[in-house]
PDB file of N, CA and C in Angstrom:
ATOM      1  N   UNK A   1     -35.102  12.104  53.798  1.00  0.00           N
ATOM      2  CA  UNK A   1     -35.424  11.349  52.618  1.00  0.00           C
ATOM      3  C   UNK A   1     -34.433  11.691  51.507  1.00  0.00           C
ATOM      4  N   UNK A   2     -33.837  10.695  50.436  1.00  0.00           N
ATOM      5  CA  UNK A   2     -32.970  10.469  50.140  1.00  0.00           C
ATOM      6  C   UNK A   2     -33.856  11.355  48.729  1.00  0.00           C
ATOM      7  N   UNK A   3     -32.892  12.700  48.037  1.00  0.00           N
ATOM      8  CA  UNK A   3     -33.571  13.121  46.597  1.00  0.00           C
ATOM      9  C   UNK A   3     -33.171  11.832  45.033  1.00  0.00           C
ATOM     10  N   UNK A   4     -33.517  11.871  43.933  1.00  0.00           N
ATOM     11  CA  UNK A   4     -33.032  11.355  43.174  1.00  0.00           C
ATOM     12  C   UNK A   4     -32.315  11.855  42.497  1.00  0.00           C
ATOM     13  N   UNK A   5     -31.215  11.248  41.903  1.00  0.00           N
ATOM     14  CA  UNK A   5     -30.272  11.850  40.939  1.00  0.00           C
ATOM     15  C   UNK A   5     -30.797  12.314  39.618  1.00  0.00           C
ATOM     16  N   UNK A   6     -30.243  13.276  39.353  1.00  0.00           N
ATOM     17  CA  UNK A   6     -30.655  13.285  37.604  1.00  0.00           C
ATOM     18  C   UNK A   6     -29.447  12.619  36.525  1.00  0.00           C
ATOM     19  N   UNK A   7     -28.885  12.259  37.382  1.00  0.00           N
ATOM     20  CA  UNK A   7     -27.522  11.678  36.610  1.00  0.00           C
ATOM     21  C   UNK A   7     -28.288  10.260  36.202  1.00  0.00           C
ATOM     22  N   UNK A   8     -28.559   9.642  36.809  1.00  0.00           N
ATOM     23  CA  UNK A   8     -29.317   8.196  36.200  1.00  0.00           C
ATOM     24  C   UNK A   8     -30.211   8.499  34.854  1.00  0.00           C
ATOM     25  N   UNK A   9     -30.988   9.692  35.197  1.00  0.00           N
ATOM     26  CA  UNK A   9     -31.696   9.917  33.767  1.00  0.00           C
ATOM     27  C   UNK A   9     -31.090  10.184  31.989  1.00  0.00           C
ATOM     28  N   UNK A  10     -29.480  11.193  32.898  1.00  0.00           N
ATOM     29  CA  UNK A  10     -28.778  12.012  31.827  1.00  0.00           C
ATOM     30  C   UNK A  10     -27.850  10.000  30.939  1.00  0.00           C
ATOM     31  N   UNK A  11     -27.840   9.185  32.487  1.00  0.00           N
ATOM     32  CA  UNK A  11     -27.125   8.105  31.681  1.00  0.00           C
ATOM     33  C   UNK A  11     -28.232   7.428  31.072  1.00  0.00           C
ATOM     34  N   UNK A  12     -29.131   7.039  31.051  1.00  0.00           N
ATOM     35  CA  UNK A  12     -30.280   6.654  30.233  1.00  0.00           C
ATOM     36  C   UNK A  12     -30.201   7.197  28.924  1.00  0.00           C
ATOM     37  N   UNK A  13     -30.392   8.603  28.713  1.00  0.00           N
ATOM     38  CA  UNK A  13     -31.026   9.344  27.620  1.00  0.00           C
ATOM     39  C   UNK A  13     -29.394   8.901  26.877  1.00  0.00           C
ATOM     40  N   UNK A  14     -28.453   8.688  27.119  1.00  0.00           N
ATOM     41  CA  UNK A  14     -27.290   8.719  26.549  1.00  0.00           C
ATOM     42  C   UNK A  14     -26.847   7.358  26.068  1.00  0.00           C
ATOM     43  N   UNK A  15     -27.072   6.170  26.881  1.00  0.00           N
ATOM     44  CA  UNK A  15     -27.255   4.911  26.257  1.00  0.00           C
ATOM     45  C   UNK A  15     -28.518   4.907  25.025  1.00  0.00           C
ATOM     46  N   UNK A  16     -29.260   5.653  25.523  1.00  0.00           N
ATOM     47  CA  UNK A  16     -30.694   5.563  24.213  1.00  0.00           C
ATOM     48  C   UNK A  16     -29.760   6.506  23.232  1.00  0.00           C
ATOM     49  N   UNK A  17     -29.527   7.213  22.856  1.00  0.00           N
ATOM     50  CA  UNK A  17     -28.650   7.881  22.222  1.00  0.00           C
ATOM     51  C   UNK A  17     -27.439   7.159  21.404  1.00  0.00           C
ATOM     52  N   UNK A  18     -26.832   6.793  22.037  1.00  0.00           N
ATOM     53  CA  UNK A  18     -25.664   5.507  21.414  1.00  0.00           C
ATOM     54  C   UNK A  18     -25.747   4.756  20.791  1.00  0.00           C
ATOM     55  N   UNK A  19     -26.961   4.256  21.748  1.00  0.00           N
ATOM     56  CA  UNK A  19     -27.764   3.317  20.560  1.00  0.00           C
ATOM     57  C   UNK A  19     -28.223   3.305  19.282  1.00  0.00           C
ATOM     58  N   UNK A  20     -28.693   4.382  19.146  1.00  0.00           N
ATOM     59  CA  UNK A  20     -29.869   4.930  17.979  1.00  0.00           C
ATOM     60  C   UNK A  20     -28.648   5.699  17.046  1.00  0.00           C
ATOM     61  N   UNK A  21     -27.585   6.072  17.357  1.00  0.00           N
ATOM     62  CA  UNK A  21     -25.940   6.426  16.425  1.00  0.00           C
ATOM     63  C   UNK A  21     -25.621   5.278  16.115  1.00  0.00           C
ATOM     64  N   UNK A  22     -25.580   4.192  16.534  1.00  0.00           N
ATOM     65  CA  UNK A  22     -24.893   2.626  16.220  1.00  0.00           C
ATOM     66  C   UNK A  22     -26.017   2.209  15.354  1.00  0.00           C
ATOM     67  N   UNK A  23     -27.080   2.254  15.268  1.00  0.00           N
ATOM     68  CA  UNK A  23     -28.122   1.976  14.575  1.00  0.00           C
ATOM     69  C   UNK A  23     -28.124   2.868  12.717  1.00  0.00           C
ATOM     70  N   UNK A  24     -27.804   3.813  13.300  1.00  0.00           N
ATOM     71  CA  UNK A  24     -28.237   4.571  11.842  1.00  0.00           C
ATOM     72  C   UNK A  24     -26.445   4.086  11.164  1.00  0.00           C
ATOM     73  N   UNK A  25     -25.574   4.021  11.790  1.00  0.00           N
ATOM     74  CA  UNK A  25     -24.718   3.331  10.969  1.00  0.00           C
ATOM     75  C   UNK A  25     -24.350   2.467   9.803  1.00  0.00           C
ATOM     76  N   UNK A  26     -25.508   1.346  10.783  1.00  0.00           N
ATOM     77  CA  UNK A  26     -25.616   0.069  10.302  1.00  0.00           C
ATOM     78  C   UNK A  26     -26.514   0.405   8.755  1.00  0.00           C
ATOM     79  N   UNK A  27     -27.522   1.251   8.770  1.00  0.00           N
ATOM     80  CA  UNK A  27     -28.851   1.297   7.997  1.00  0.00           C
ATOM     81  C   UNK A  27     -28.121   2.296   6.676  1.00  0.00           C
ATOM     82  N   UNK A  28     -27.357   3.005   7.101  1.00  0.00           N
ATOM     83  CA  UNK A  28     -27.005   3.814   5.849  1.00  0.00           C
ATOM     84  C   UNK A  28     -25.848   2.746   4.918  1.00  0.00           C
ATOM     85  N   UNK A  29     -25.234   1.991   5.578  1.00  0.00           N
ATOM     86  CA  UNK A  29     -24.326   1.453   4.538  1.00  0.00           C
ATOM     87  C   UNK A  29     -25.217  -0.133   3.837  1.00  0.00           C
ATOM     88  N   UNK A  30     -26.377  -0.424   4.474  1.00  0.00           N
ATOM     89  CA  UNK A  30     -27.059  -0.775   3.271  1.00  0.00           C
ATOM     90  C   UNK A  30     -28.050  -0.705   2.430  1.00  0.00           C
ATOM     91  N   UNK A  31     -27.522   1.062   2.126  1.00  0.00           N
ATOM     92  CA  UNK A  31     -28.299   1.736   0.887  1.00  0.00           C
ATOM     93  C   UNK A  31     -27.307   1.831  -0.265  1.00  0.00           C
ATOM     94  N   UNK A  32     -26.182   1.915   0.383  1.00  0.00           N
ATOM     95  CA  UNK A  32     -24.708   2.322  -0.319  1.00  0.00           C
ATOM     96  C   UNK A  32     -24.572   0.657  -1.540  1.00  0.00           C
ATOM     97  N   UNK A  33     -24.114   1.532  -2.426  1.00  0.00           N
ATOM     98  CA  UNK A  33     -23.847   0.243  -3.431  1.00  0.00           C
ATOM     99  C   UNK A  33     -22.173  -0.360  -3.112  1.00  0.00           C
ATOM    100  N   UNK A  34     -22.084  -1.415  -3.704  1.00  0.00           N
ATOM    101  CA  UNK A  34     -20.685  -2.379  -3.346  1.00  0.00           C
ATOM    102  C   UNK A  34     -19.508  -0.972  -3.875  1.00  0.00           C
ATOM    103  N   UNK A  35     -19.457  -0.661  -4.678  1.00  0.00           N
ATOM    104  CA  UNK A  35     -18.573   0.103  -4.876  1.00  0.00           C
ATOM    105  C   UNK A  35     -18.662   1.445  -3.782  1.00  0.00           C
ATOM    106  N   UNK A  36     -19.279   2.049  -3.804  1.00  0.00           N
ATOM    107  CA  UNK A  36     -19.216   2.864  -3.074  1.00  0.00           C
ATOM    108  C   UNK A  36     -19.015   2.648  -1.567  1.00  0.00           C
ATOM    109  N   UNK A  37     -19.116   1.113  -0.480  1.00  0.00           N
ATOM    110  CA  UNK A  37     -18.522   0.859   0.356  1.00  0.00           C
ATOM    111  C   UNK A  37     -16.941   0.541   0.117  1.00  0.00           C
ATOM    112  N   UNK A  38     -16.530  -0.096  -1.246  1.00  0.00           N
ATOM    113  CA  UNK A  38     -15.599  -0.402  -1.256  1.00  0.00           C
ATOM    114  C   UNK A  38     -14.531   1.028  -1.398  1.00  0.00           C
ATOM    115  N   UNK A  39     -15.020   2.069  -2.054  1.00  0.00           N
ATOM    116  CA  UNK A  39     -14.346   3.267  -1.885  1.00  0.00           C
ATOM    117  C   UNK A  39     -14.269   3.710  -0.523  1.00  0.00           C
ATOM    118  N   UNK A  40     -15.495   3.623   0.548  1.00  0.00           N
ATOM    119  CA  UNK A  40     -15.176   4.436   1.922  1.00  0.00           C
ATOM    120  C   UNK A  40     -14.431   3.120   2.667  1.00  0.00           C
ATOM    121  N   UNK A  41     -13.834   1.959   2.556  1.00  0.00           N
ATOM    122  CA  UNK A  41     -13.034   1.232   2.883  1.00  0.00           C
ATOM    123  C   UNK A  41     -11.720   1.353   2.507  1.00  0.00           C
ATOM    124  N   UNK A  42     -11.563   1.920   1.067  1.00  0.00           N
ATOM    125  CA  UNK A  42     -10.111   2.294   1.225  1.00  0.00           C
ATOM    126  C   UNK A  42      -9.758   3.809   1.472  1.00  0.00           C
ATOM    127  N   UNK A  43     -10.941   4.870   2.022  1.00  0.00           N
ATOM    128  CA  UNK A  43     -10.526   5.614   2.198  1.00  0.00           C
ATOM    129  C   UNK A  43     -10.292   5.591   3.946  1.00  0.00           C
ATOM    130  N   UNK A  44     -10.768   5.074   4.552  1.00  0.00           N
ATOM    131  CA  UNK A  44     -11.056   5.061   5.683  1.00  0.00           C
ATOM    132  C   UNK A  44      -9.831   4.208   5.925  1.00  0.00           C
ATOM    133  N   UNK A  45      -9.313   3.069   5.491  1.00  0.00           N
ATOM    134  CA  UNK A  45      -7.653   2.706   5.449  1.00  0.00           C
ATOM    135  C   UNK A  45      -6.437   3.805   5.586  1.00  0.00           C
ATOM    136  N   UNK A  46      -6.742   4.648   4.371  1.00  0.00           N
ATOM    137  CA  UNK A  46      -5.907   5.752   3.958  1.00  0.00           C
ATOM    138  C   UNK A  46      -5.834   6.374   5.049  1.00  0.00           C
ATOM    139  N   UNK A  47      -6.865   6.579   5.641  1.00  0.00           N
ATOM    140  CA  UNK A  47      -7.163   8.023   6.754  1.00  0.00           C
ATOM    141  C   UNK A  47      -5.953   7.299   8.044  1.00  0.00           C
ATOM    142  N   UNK A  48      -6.875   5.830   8.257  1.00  0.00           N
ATOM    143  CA  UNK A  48      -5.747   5.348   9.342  1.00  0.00           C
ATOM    144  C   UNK A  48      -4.458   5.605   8.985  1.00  0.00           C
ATOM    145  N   UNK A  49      -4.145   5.075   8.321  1.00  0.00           N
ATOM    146  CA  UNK A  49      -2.535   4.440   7.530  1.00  0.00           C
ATOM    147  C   UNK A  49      -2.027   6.299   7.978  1.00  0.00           C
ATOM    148  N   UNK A  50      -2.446   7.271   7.105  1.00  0.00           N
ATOM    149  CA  UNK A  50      -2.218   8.782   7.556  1.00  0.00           C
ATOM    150  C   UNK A  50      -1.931   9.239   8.767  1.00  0.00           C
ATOM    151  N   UNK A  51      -2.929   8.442  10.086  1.00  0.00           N
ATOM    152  CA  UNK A  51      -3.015   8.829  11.216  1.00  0.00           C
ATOM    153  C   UNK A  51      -2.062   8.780  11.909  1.00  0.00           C
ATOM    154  N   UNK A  52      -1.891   6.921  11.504  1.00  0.00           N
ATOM    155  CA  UNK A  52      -0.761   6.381  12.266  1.00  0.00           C
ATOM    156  C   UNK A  52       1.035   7.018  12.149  1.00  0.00           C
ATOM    157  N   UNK A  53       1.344   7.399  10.987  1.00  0.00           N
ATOM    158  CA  UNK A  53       2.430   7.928  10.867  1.00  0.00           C
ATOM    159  C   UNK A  53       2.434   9.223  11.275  1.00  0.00           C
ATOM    160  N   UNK A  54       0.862   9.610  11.250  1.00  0.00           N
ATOM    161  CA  UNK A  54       1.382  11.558  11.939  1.00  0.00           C
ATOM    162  C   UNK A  54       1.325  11.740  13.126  1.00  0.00           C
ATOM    163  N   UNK A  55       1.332  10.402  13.985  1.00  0.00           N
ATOM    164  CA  UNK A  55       0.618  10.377  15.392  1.00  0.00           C
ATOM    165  C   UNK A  55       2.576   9.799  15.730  1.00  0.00           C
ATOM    166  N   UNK A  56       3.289   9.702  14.569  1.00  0.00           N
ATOM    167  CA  UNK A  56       4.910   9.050  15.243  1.00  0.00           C
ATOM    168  C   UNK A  56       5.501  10.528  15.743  1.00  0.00           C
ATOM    169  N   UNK A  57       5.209  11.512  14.896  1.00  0.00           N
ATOM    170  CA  UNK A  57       5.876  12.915  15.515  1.00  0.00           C
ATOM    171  C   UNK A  57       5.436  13.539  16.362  1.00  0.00           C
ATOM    172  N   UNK A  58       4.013  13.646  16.449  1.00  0.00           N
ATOM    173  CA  UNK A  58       3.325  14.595  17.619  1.00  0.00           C
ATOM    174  C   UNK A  58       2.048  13.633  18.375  1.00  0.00           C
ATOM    175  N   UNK A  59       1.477  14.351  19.306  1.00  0.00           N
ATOM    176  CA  UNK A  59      -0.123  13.570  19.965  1.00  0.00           C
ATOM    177  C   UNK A  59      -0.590  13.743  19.108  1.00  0.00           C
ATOM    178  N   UNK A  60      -1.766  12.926  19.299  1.00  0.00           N
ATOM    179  CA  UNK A  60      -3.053  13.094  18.713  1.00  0.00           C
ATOM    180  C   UNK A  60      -3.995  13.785  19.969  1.00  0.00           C
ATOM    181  N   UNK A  61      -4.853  14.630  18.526  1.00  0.00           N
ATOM    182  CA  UNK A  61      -5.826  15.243  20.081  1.00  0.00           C
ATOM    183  C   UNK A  61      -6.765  13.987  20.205  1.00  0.00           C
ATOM    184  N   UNK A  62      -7.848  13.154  19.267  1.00  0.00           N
ATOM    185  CA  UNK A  62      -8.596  12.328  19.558  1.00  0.00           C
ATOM    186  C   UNK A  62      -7.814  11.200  19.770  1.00  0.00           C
ATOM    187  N   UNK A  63      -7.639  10.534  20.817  1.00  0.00           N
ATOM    188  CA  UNK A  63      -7.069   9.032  20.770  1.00  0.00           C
ATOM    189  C   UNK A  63      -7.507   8.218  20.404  1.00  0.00           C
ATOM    190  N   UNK A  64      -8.944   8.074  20.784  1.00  0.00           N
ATOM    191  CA  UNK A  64     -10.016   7.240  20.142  1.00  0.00           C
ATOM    192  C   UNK A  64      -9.942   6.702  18.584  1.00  0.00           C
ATOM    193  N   UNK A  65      -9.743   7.931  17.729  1.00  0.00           N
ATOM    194  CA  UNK A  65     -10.007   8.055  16.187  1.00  0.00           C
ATOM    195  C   UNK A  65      -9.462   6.236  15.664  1.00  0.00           C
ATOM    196  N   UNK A  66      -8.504   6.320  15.996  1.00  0.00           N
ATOM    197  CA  UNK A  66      -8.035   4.885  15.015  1.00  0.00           C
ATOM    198  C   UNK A  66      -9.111   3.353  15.481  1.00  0.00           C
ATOM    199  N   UNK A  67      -9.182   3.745  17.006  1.00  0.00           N
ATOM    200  CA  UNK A  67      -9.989   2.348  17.046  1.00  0.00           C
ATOM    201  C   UNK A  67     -11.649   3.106  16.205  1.00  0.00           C
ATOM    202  N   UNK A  68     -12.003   4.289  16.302  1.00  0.00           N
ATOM    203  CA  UNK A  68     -13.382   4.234  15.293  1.00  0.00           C
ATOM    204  C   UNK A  68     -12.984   4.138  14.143  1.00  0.00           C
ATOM    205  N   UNK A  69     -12.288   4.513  13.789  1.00  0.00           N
ATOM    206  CA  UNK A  69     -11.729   3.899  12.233  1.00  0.00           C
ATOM    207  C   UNK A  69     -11.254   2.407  11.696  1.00  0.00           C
ATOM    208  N   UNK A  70     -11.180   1.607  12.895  1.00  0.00           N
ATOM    209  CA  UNK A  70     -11.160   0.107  12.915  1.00  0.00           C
ATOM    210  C   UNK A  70     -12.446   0.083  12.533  1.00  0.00           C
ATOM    211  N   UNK A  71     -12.998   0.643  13.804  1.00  0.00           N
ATOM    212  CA  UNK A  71     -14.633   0.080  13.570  1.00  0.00           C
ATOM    213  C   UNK A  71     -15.674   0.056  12.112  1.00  0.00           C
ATOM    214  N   UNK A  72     -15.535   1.183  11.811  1.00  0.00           N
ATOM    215  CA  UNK A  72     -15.867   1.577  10.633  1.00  0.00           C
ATOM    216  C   UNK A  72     -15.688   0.808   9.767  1.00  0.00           C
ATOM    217  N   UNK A  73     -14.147   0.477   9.438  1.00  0.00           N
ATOM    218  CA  UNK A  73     -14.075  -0.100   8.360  1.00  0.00           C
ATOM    219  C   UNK A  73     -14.610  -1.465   8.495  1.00  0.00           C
ATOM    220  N   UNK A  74     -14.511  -2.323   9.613  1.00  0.00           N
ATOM    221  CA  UNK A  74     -14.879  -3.820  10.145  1.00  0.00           C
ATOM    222  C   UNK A  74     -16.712  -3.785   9.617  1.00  0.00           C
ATOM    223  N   UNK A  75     -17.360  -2.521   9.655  1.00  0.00           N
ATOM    224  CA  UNK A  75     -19.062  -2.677   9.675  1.00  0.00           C
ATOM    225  C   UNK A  75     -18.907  -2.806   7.919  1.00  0.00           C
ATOM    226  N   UNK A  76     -17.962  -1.514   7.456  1.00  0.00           N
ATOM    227  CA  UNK A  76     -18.270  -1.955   5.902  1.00  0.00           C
ATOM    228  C   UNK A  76     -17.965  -3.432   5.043  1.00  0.00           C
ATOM    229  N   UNK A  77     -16.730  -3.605   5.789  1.00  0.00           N
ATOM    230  CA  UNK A  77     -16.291  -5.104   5.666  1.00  0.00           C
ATOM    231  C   UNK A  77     -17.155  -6.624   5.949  1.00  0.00           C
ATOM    232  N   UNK A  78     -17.979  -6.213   6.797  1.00  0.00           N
ATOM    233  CA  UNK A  78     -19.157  -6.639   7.516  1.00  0.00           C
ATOM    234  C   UNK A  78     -19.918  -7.029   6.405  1.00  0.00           C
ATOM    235  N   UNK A  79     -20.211  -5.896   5.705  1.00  0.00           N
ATOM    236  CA  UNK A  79     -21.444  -5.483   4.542  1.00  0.00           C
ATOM    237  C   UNK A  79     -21.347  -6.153   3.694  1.00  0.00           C
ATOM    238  N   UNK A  80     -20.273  -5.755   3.102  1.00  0.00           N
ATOM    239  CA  UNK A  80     -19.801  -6.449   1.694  1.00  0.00           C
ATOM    240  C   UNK A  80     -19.656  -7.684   1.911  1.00  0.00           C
ATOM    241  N   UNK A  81     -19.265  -8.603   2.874  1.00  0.00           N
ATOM    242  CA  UNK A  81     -19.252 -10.207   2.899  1.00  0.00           C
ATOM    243  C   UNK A  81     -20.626 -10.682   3.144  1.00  0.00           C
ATOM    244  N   UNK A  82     -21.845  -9.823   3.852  1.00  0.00           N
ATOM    245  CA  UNK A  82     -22.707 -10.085   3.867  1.00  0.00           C
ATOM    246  C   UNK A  82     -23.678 -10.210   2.864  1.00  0.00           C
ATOM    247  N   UNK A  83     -23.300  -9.474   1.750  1.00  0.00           N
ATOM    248  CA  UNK A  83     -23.941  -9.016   0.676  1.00  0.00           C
ATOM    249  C   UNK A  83     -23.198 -10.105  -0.372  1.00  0.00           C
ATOM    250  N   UNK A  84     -21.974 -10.581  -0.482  1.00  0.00           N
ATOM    251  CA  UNK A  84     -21.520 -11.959  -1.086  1.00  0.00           C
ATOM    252  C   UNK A  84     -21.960 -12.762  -0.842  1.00  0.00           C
ATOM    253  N   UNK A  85     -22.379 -13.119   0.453  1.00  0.00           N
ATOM    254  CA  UNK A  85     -23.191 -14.409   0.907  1.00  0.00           C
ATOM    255  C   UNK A  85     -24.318 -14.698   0.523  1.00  0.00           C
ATOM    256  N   UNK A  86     -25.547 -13.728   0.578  1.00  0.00           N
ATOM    257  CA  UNK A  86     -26.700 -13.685  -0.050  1.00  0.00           C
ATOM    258  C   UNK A  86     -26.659 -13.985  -1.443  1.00  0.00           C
ATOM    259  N   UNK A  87     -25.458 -13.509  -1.968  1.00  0.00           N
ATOM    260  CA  UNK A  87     -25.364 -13.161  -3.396  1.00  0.00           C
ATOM    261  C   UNK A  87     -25.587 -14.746  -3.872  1.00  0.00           C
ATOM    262  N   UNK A  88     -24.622 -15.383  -3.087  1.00  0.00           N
ATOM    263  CA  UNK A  88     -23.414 -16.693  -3.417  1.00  0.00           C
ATOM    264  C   UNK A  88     -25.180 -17.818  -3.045  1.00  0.00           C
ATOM    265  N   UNK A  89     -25.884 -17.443  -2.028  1.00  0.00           N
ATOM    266  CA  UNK A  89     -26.892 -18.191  -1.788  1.00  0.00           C
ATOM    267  C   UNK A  89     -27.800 -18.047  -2.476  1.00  0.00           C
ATOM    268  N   UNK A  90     -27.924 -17.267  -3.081  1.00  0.00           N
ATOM    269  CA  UNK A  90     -29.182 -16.723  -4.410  1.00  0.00           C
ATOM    270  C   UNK A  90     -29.049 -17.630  -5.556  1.00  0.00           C
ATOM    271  N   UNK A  91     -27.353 -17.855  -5.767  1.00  0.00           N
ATOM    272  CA  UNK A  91     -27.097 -18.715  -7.139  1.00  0.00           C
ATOM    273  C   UNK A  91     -27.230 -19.845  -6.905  1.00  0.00           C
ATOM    274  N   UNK A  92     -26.935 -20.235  -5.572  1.00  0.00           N
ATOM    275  CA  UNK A  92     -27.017 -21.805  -5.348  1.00  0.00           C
ATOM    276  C   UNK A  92     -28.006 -22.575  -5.274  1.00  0.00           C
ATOM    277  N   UNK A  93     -29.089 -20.938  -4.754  1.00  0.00           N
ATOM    278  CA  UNK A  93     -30.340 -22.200  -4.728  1.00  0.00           C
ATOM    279  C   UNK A  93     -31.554 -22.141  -6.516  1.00  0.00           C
ATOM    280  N   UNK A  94     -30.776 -21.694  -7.244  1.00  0.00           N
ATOM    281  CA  UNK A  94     -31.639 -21.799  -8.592  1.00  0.00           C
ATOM    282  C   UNK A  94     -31.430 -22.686  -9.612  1.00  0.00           C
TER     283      UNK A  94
END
């Protein structure tokens, strides 16, 4: 008789996990006021823009970093147009 893996469980608990990190993402940047996304958008630019030129002389240890730093900035970018829209629909309909 064939035992079960515990690897199916460890990938479960880890998609539930991912999930619930992608989640609290989303929820903290709309507590954050417009300015204060618009500051971690240009810092989070900066950081890339930094990365990319220090990554021309040597490796990088995380490779990953720049596409989460795409990401990042794309959710705050996300925010703030989302938060214009409402805005822009609030005036239109009064």
């Amino acid at each position: 008789m064939r035992q079960k893996n515990s690897h199916s469980k460890h990938v479960l608990s880890r998609a539930l996990h991912t999930k619930y990190i992608y989640m609290a993402k989303k929820t903290s940047l709309k507590t954050e006021s417009v300015e204060q996304i618009q500051a971690l958008v240009a810092n989070k630019r900066e950081e890339l823009r930094s990365l990319r030129f220090g990554a021309a002389g040597s490796k990088n240890k995380n490779v990953k970093q720049p596409r989460t730093l795409n990401k990042e900035i794309a959710r705050a970018l996300t925010e703030l147009t989302m938060r214009k829209q409402s805005t822009l629909r609030a005036q239109g309909k009064n």
